[in-house]
N, C-alpha and C. Protein backbone atom coordinates (compact mmCIF):
# COMPACT_ATOMS: atom_id res chain seq x y z
N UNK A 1 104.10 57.09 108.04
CA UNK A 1 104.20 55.99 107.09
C UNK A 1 105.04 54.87 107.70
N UNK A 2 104.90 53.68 107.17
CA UNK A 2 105.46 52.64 108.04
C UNK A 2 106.60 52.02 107.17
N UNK A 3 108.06 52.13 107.58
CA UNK A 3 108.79 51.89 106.36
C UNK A 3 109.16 50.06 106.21
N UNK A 4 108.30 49.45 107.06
CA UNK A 4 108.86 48.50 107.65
C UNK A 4 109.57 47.75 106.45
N UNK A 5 109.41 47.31 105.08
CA UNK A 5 110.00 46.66 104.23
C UNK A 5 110.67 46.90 103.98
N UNK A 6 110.97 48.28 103.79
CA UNK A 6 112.61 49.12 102.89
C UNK A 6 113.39 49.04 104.19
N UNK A 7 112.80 49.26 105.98
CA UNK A 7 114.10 49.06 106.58
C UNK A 7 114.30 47.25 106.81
N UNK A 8 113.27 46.47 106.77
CA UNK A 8 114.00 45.52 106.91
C UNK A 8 114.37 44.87 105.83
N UNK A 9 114.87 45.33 104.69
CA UNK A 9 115.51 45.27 103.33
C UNK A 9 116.96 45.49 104.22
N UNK A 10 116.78 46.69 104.30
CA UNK A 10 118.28 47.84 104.06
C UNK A 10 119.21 47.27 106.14
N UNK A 11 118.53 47.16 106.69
CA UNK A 11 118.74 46.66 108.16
C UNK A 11 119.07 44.96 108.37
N UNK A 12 118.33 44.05 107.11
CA UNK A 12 118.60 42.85 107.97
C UNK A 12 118.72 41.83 106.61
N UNK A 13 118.46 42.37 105.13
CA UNK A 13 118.57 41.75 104.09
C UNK A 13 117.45 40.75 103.93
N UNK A 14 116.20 41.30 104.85
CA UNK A 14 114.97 40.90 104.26
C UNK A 14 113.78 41.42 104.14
N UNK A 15 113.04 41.53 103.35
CA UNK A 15 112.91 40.68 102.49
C UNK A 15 113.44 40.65 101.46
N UNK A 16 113.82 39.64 100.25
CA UNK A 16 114.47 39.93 99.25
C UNK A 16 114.30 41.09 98.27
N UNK A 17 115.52 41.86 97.85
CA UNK A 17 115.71 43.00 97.19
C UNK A 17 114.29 43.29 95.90
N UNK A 18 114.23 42.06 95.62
CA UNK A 18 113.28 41.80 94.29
C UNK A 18 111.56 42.53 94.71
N UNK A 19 111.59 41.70 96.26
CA UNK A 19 110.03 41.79 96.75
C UNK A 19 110.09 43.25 97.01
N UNK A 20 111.03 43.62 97.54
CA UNK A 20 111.34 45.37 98.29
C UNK A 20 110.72 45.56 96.79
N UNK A 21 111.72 46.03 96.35
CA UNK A 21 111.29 46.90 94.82
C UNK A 21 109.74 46.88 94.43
N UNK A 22 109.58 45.25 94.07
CA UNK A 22 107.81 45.11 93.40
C UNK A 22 106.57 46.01 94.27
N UNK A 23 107.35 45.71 95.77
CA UNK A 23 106.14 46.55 96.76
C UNK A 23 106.22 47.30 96.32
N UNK A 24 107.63 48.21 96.67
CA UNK A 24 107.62 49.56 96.51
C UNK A 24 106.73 50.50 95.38
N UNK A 25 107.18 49.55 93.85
CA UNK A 25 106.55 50.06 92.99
C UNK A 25 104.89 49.76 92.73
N UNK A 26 104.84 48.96 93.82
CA UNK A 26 102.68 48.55 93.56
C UNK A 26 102.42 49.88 94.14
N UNK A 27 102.95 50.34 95.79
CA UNK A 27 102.12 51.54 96.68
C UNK A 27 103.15 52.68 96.02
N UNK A 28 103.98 52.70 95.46
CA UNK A 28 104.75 54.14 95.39
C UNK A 28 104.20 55.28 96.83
N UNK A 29 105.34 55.23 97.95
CA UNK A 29 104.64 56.18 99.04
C UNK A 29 105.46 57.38 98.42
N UNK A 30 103.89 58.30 98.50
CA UNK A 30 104.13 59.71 98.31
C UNK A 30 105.59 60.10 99.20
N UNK A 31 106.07 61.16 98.27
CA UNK A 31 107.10 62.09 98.56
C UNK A 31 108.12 62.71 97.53
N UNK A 32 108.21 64.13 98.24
CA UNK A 32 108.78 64.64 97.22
C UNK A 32 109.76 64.33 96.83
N UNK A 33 110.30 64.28 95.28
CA UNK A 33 111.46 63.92 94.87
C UNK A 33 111.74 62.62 94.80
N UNK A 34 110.30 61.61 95.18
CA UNK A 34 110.47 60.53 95.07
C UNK A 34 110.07 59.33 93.75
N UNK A 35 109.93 60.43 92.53
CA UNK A 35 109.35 59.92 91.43
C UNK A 35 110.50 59.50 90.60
N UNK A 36 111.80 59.85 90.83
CA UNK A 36 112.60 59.46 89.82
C UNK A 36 113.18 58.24 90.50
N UNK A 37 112.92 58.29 91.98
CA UNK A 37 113.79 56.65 92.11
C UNK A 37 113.18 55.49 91.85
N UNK A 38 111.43 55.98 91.89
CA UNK A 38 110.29 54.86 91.13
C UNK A 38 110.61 54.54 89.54
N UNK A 39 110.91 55.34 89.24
CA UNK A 39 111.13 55.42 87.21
C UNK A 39 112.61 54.07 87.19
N UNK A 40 113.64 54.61 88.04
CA UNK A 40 114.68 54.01 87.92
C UNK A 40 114.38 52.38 88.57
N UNK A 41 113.92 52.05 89.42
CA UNK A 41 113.50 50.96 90.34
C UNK A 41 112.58 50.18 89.05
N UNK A 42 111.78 50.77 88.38
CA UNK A 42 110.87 49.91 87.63
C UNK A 42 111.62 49.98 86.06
N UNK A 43 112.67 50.62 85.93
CA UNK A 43 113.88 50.02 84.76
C UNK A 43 114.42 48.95 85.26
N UNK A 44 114.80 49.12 86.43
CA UNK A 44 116.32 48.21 87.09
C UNK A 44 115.59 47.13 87.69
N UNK A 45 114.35 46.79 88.36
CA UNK A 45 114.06 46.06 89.36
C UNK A 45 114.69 45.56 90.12
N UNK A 46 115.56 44.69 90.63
CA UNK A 46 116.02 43.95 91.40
C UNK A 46 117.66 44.06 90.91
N UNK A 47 117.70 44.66 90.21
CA UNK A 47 119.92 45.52 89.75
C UNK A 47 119.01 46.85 90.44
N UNK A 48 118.64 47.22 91.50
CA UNK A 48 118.31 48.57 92.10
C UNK A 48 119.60 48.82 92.92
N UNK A 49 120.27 49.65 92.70
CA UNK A 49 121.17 49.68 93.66
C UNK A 49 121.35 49.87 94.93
N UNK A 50 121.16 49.70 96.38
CA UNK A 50 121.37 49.96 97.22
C UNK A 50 121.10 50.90 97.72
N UNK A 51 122.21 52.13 97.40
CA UNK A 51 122.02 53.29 97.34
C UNK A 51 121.46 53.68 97.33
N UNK A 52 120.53 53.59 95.82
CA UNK A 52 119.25 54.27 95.72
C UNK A 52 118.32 54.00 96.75
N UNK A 53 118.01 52.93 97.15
CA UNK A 53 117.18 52.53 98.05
C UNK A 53 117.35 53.37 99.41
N UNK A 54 118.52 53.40 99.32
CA UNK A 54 119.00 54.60 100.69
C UNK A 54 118.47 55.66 100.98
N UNK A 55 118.88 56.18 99.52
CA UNK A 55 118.46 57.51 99.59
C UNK A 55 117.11 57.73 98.93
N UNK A 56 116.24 56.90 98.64
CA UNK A 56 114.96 56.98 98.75
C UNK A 56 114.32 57.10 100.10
N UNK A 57 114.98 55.99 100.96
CA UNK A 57 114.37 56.06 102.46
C UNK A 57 114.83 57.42 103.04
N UNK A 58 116.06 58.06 102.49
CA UNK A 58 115.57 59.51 103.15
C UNK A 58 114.64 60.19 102.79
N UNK A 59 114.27 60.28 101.42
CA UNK A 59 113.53 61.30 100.52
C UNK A 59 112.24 61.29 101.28
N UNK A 60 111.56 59.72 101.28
CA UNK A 60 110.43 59.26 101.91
C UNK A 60 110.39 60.00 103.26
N UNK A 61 111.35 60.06 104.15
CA UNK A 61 111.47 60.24 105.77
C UNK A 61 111.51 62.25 105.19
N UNK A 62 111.47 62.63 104.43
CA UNK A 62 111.56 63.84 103.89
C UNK A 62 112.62 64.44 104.61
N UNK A 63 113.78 63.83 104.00
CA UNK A 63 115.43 64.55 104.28
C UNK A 63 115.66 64.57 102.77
N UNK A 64 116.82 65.50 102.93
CA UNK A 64 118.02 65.41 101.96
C UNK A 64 118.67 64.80 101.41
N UNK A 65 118.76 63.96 100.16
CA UNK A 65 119.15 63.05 99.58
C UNK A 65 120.15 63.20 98.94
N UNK A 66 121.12 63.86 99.87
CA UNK A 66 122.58 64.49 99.23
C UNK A 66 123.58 63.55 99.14
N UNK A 67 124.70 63.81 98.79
CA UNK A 67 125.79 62.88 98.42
C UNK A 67 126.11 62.28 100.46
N UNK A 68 126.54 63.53 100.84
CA UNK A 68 126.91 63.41 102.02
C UNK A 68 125.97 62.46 102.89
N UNK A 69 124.52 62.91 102.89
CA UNK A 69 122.93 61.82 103.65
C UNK A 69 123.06 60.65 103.20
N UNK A 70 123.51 60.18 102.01
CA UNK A 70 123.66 58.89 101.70
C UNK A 70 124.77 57.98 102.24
N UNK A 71 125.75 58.79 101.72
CA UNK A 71 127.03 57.87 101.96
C UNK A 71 127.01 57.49 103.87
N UNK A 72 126.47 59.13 104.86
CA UNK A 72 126.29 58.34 106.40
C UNK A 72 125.37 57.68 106.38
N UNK A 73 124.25 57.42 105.54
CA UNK A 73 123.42 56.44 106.30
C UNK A 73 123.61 55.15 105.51
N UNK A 74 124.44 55.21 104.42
CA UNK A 74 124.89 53.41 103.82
C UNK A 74 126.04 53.19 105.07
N UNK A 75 126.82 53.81 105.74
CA UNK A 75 127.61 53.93 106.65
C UNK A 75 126.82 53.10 107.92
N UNK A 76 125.54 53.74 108.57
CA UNK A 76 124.59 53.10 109.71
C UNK A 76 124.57 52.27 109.03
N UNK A 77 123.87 51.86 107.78
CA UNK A 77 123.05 50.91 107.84
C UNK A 77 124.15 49.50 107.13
N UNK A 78 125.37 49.54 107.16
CA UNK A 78 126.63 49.12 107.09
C UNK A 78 126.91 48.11 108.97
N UNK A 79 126.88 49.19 109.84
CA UNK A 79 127.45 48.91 111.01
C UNK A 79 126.01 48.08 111.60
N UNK A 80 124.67 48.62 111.48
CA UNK A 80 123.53 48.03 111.48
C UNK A 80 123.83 46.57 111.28
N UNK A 81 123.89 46.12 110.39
CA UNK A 81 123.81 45.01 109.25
C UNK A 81 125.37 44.33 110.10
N UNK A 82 126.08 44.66 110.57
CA UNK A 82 126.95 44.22 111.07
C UNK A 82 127.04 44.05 112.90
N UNK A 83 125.43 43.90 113.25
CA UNK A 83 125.55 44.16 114.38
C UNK A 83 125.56 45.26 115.57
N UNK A 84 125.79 46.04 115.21
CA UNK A 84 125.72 47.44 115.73
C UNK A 84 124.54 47.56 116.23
N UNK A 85 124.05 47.76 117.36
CA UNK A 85 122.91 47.83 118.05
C UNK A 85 122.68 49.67 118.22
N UNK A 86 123.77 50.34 118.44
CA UNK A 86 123.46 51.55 118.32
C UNK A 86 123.52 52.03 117.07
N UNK A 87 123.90 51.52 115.79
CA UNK A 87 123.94 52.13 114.40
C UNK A 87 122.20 52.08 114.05
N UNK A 88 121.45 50.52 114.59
CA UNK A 88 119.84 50.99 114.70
C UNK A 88 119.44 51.95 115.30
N UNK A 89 119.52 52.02 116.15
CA UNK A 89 118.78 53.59 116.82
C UNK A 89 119.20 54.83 115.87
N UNK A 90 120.14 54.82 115.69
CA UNK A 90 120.73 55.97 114.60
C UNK A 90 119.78 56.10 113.00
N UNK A 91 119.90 54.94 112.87
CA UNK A 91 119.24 54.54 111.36
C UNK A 91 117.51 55.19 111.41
N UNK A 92 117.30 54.73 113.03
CA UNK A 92 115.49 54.90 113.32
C UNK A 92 115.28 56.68 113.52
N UNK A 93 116.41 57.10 113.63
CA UNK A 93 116.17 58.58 114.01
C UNK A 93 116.25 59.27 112.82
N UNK A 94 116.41 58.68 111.61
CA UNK A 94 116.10 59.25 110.74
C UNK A 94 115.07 59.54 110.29
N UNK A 95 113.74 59.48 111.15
CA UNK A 95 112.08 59.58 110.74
C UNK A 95 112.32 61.01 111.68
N UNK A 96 113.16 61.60 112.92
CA UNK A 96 112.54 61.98 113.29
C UNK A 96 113.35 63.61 112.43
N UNK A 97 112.52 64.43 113.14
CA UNK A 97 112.62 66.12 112.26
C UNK A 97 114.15 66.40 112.94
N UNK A 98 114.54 66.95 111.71
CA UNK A 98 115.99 67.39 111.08
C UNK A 98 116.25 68.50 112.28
């Protein structure tokens, strides 16, 4: 699957949070455990929190959407967003198997 909108949401603050969401909720990409952050995303639209968005992009990448998976990858995608050239590579290895 191609995450390209949610990472260049969550990686570079584009496209705007609003457009992320509306996509998201036109294709809803299959995955498990990924129906309640659609329910919440199409209450909240664009007040989506971050977070969630986070830890949707794990759910999607089919990881663990634990307290701990979130908080390191708002962490990458923190140092990302700040330049960090190796916090991307980090962020991208999250597609690959656990």
């Amino acid at each position: 699957m191609d995450f390209e909108l949610l990472d260049g949401y969550l990686l570079d603050g584009t496209p705007p949070k609003s457009e992320v969401v509306r996509k998201l909720l036109e294709i809803r990409p299959p995955g498990e455990g990924a129906a309640p952050f659609y329910e919440g995303m199409s209450r909240l639209g664009s007040r989506t929190p971050d977070l969630a968005l986070i830890a949707l992009r794990l759910v999607l990448a089919g990881r663990k959407a634990d307290d701990e998976a979130v908080a390191g990858l708002r962490d990458v995608v923190a140092r990302a967003r700040a330049g960090d050239a190796a916090a991307r590579d980090e962020y991208r290895a999250i597609d690959k198997a656990p």
